[in-house]
C-alpha atoms as a PDB file:
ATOM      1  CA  UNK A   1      12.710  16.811  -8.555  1.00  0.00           C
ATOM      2  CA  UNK A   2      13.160  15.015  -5.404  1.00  0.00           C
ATOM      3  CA  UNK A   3      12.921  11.066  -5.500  1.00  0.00           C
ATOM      4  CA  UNK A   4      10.501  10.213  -2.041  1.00  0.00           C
ATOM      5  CA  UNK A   5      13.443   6.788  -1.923  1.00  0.00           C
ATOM      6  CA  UNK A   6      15.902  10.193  -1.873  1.00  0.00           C
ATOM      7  CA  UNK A   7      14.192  11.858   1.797  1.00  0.00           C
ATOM      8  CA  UNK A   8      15.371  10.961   4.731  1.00  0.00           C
ATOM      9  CA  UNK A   9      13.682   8.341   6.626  1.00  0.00           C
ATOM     10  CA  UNK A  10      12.167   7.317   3.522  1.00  0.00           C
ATOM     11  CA  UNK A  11      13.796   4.065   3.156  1.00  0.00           C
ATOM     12  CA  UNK A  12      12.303   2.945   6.688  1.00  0.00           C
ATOM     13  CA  UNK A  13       8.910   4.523   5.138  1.00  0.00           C
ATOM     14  CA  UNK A  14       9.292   2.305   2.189  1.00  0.00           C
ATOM     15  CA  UNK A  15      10.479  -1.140   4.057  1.00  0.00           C
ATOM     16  CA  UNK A  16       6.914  -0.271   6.865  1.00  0.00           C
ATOM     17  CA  UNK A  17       4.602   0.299   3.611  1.00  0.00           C
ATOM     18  CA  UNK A  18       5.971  -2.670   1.437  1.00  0.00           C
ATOM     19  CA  UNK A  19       5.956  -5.192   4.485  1.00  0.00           C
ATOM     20  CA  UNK A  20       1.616  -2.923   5.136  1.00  0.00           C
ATOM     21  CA  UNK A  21       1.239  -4.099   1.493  1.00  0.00           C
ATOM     22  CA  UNK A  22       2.291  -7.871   1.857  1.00  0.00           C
ATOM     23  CA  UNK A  23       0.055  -8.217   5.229  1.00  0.00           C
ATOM     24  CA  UNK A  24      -3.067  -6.364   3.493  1.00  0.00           C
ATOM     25  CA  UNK A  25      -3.110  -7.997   0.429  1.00  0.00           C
ATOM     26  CA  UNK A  26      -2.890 -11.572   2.406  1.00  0.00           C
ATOM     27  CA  UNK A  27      -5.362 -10.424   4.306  1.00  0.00           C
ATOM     28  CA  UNK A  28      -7.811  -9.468   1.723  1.00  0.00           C
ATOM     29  CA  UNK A  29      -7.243 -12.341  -0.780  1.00  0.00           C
ATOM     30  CA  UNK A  30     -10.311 -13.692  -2.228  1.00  0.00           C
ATOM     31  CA  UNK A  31     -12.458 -10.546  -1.051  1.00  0.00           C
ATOM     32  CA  UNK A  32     -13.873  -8.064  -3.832  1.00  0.00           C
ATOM     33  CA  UNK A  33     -11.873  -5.708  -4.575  1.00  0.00           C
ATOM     34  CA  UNK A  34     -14.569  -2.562  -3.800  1.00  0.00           C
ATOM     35  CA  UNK A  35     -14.314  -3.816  -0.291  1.00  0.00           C
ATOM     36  CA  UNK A  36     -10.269  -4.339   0.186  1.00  0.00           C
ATOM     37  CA  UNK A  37     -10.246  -0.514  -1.333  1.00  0.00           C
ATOM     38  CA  UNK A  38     -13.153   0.757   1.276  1.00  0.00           C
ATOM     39  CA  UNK A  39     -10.708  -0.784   4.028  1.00  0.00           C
ATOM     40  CA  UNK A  40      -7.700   0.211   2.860  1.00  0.00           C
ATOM     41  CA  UNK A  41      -9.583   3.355   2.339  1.00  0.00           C
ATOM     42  CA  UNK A  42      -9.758   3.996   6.087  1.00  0.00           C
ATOM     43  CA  UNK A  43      -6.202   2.727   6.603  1.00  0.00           C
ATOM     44  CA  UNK A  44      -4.823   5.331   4.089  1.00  0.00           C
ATOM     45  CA  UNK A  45      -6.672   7.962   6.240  1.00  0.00           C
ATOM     46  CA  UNK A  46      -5.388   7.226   9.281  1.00  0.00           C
ATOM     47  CA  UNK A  47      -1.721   7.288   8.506  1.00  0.00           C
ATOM     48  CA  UNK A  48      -2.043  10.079   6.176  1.00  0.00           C
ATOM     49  CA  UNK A  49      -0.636  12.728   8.594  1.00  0.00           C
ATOM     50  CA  UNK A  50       2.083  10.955   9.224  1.00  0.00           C
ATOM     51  CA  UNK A  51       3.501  10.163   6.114  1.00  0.00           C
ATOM     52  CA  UNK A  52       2.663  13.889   5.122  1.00  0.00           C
ATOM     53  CA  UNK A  53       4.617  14.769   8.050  1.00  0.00           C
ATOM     54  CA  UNK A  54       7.788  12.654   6.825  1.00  0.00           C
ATOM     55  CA  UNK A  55       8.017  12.838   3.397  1.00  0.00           C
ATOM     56  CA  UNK A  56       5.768  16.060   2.275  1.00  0.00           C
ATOM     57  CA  UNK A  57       2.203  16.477   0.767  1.00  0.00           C
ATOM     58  CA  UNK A  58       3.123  15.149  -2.674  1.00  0.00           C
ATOM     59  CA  UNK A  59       5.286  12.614  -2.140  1.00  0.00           C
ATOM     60  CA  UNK A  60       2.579  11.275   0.273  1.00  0.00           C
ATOM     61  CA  UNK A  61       0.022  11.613  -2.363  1.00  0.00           C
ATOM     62  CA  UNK A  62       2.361   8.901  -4.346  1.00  0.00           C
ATOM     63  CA  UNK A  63       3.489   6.755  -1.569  1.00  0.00           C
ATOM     64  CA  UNK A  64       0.151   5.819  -0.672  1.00  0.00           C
ATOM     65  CA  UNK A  65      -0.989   6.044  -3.967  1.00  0.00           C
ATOM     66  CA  UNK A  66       1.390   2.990  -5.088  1.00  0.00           C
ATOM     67  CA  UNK A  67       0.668   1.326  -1.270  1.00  0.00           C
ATOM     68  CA  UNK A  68      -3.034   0.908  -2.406  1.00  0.00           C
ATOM     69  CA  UNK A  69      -2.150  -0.706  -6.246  1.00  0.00           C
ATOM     70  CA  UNK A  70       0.716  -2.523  -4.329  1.00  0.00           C
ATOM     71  CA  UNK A  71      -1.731  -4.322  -2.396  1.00  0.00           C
ATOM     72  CA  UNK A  72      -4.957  -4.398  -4.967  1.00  0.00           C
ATOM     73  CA  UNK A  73      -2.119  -6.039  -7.682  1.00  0.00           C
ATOM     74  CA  UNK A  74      -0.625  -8.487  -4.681  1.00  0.00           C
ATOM     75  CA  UNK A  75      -4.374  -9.322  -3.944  1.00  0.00           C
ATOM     76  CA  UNK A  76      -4.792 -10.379  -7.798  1.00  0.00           C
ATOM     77  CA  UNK A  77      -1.337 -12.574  -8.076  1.00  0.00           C
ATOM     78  CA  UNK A  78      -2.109 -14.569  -4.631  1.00  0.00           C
ATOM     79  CA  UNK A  79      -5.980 -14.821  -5.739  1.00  0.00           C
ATOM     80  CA  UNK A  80      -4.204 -15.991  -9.700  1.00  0.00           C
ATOM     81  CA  UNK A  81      -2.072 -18.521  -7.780  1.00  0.00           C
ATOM     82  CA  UNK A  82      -4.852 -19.870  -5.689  1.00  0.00           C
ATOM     83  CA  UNK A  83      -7.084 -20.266  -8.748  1.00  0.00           C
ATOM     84  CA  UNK A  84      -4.248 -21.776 -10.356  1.00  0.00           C
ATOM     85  CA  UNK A  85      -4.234 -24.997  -8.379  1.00  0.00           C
ATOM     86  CA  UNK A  86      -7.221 -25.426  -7.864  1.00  0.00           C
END
C-alpha cells in the first residue's frame, strides 16, 4: 500500500491542508461544532476534485478525512486554552 506522504506532490498537499487546518480551526474557535463541520462541509466539496486529481480517490477520502478532525480537534485545544484562562 501506497503512503498519500509517499505520492508526488503530496508533501506540498500536506504543508496547503495543515497550514487550511490551522486558519479554519482559528477561525471557527468558540463556534459549535455542527456549524464549523457544515462549513467545512462546503470547503471539503469544493476542493474535492482536486485533491482526487493529485493524490487518487482513496487517498483523498483520507486526506480530507484527517483535514476535517485536524481542524474539529485544533478547534477544541484553542477553545481548552481559552477556557483555561479565563
Amino acid at each position: 500500500m501506497m503512503l498519500l506522504k509517499d505520492k508526488s506532490g503530496a508533501a506540498r498537499l500536506i504543508e496547503s491542508l495543515t497550514r487550511a487546518a490551522r486558519d479554519f480551526s482559528l477561525l471557527y474557535a468558540f463556534t459549535d461544532d455542527e456549524s464549523a463541520r457544515v462549513h467545512l462541509a462546503g470547503y471539503v466539496e469544493r476542493i474535492r476534485p482536486g485533491i482526487v486529481e493529485a493524490v487518487g480517490s482513496d487517498n483523498a477520502a483520507t486526506a480530507l478525512d484527517a483535514f476535517v478532525a485536524a481542524v474539529i480537534g485544533e478547534k477544541h485545544r484553542i477553545e481548552n486554552v481559552g477556557a483555561s484562562r479565563a
